[in-house]
N, C-alpha and C. Protein backbone atom coordinates (compact mmCIF):
# COMPACT_ATOMS: atom_id res chain seq x y z
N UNK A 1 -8.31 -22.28 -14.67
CA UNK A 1 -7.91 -23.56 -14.14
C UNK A 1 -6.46 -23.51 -13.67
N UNK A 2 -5.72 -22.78 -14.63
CA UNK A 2 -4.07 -22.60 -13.66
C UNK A 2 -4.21 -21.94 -12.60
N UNK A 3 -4.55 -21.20 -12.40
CA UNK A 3 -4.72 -20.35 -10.85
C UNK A 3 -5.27 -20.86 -9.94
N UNK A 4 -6.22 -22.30 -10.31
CA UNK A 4 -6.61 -22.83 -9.04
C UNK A 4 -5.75 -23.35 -8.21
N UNK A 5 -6.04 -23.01 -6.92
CA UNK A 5 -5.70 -23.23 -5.31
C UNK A 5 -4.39 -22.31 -5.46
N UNK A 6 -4.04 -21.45 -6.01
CA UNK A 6 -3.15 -20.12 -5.98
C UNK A 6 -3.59 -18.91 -6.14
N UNK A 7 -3.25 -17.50 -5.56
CA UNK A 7 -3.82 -16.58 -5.48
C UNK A 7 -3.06 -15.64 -6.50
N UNK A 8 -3.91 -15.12 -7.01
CA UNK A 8 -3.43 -13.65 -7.83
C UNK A 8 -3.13 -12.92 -7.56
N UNK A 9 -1.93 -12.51 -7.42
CA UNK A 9 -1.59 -11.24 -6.64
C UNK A 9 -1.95 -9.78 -6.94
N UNK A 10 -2.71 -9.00 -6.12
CA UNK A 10 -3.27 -7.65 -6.31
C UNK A 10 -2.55 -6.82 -5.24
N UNK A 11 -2.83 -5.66 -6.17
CA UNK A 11 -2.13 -4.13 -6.23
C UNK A 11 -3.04 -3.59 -4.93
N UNK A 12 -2.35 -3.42 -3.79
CA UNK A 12 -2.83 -2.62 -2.59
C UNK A 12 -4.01 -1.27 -3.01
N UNK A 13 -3.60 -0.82 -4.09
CA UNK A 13 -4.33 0.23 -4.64
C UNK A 13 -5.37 0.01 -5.03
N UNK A 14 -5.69 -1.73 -5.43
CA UNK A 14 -7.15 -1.71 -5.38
C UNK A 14 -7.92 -2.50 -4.33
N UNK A 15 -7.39 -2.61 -3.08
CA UNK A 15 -7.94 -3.18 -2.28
C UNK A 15 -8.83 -2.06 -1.81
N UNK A 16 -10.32 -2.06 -1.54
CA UNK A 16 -11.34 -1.30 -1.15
C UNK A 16 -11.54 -0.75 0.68
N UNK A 17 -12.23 0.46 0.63
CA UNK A 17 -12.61 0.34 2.18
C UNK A 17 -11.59 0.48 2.95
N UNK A 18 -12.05 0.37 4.14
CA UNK A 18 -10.95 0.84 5.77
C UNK A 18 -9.72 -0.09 5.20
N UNK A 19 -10.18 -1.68 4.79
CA UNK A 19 -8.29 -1.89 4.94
C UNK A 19 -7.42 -1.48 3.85
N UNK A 20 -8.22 -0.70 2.74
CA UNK A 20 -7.79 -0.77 1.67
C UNK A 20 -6.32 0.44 1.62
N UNK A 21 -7.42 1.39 2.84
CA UNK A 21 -6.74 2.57 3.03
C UNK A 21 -5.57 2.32 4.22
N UNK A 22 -5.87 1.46 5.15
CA UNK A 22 -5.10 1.26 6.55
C UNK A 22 -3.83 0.93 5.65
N UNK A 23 -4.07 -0.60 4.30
CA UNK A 23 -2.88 -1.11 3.81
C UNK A 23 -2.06 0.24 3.12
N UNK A 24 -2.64 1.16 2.43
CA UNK A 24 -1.77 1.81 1.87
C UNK A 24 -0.86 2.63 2.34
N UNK A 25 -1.44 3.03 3.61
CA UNK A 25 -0.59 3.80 4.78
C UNK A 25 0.35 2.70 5.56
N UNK A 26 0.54 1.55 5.48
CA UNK A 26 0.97 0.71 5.92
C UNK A 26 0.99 0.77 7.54
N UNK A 27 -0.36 0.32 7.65
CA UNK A 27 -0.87 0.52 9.04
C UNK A 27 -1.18 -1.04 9.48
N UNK A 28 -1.10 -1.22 10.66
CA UNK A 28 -1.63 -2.91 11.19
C UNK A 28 -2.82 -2.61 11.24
N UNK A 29 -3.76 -3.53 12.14
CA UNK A 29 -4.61 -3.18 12.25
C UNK A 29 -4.82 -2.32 13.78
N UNK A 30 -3.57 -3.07 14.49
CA UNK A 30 -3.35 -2.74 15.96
C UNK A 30 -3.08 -1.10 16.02
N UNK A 31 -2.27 -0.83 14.50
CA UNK A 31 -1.85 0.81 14.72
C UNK A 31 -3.10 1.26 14.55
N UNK A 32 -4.15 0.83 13.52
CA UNK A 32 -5.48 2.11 13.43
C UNK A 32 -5.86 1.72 14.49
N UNK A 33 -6.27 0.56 15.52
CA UNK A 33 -6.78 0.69 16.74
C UNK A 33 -6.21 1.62 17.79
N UNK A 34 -4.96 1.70 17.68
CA UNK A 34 -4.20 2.74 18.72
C UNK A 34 -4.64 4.21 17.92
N UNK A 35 -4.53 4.51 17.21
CA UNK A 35 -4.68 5.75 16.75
C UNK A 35 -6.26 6.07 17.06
N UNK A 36 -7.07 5.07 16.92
CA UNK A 36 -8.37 5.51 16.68
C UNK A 36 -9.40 5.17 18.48
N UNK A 37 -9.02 4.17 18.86
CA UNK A 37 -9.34 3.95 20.49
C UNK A 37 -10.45 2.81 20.56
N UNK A 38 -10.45 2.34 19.10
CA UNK A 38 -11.88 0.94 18.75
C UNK A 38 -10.05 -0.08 18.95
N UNK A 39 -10.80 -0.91 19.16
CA UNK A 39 -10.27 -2.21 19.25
C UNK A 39 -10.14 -3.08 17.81
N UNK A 40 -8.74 -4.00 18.36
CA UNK A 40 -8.59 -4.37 16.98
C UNK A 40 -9.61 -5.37 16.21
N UNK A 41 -10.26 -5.85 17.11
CA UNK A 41 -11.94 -6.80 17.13
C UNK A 41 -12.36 -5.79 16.10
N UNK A 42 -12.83 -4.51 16.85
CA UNK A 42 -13.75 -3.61 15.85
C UNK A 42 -13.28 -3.43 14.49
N UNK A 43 -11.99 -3.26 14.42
CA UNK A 43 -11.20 -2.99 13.44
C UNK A 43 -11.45 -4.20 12.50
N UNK A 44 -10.93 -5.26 13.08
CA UNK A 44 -11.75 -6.66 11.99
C UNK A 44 -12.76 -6.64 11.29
N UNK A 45 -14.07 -6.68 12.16
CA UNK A 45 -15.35 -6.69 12.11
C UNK A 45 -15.66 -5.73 10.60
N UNK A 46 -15.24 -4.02 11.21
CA UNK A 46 -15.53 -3.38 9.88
C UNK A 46 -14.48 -3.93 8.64
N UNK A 47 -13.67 -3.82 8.99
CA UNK A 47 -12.76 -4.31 7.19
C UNK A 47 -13.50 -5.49 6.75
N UNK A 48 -14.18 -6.76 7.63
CA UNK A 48 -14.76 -7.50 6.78
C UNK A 48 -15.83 -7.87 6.41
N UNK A 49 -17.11 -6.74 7.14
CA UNK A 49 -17.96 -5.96 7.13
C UNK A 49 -18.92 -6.91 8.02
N UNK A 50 -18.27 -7.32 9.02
CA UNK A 50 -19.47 -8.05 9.97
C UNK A 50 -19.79 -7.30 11.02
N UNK A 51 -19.46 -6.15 11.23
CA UNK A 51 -20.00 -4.98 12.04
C UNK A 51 -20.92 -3.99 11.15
N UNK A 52 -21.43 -4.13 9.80
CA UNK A 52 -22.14 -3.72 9.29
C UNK A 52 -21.67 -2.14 9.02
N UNK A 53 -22.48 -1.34 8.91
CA UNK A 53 -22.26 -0.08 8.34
C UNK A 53 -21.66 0.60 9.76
N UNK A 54 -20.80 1.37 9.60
CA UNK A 54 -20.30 2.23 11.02
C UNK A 54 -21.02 3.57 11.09
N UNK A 55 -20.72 3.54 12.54
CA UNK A 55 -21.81 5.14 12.66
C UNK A 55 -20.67 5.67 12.53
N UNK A 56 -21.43 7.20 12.22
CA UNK A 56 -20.50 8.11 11.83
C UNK A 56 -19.47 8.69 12.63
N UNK A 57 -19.66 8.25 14.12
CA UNK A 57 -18.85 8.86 15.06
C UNK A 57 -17.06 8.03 14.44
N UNK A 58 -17.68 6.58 14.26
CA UNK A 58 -16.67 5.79 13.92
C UNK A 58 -15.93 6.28 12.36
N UNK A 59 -16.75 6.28 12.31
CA UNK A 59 -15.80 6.79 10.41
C UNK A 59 -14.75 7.96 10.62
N UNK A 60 -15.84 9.11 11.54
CA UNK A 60 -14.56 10.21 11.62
C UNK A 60 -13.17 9.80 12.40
N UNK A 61 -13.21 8.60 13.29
CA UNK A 61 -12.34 8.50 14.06
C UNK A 61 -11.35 8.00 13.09
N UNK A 62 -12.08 6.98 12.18
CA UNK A 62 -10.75 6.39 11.41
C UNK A 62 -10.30 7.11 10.19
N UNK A 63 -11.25 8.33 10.04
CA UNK A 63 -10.54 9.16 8.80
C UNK A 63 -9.36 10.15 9.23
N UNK A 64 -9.86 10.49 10.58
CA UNK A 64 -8.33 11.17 11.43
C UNK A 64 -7.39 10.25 11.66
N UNK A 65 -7.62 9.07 12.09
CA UNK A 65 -6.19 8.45 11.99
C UNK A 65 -5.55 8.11 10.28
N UNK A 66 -6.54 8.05 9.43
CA UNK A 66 -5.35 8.43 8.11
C UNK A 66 -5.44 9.75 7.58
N UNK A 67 -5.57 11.25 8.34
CA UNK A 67 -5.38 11.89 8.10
C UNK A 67 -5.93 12.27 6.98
N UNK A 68 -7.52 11.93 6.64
CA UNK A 68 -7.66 12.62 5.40
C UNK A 68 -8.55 13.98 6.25
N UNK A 69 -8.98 14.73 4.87
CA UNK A 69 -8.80 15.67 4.51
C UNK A 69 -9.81 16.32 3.50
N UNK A 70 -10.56 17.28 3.25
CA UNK A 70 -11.47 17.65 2.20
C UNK A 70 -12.01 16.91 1.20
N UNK A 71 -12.19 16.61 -0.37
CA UNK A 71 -12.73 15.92 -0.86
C UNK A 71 -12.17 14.24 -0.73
N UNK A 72 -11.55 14.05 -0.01
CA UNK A 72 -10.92 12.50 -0.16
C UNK A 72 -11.47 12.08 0.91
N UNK A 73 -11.35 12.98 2.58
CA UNK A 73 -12.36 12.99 3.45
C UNK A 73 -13.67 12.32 2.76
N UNK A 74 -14.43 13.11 2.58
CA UNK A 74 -15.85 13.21 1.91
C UNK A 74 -16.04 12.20 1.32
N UNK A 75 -15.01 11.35 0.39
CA UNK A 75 -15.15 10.47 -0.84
C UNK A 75 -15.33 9.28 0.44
N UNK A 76 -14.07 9.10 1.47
CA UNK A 76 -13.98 8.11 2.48
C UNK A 76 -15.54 7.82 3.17
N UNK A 77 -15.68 8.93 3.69
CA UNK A 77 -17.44 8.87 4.42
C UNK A 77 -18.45 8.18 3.35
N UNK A 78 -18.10 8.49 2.30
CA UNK A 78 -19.58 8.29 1.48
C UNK A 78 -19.14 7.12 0.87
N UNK A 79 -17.79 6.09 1.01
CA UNK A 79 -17.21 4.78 0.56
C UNK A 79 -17.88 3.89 1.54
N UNK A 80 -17.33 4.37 3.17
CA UNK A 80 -17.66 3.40 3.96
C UNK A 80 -19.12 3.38 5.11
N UNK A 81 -19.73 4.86 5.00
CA UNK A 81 -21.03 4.90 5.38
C UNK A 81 -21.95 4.27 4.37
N UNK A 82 -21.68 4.23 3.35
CA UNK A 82 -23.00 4.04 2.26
C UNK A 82 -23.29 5.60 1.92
């Protein structure tokens, strides 16, 4: 009841998914769109999952723009493909 109509403030580290990762790199959304060549629409859509599951062409694009990498790679694909 104290917290109503105020928000709790949470740790970037546990925010989930594309923005979870965009926030920790401290990325806009406009920078993963520039880095990645989807639009910042698309970019919306997936962080708030009204573009549904991304094909995989899309996942690799946004795992190169945060630069992952072997098992964290892998962990990313299998977070945000299903």
């Amino acid at each position: 009841a104290a917290l109503r109509g105020k928000l709790a403030p949470v740790s970037v580290s546990a925010v989930p998914g594309i923005r979870g990762h965009r926030l920790r790199r401290g990325m806009s959304q406009e920078d993963l769109a520039a880095r990645t060549g989807l639009s910042v629409r698309t970019i919306r859509y997936l962080e708030s999952g009204r573009a549904g599951r991304p094909r995989p062409e899309t996942t690799r694009l946004i795992a190169d723009a945060f630069g992952l990498h072997g098992e964290e790679r892998d962990r990313f694909h299998t977070q945000i493909a299903g």
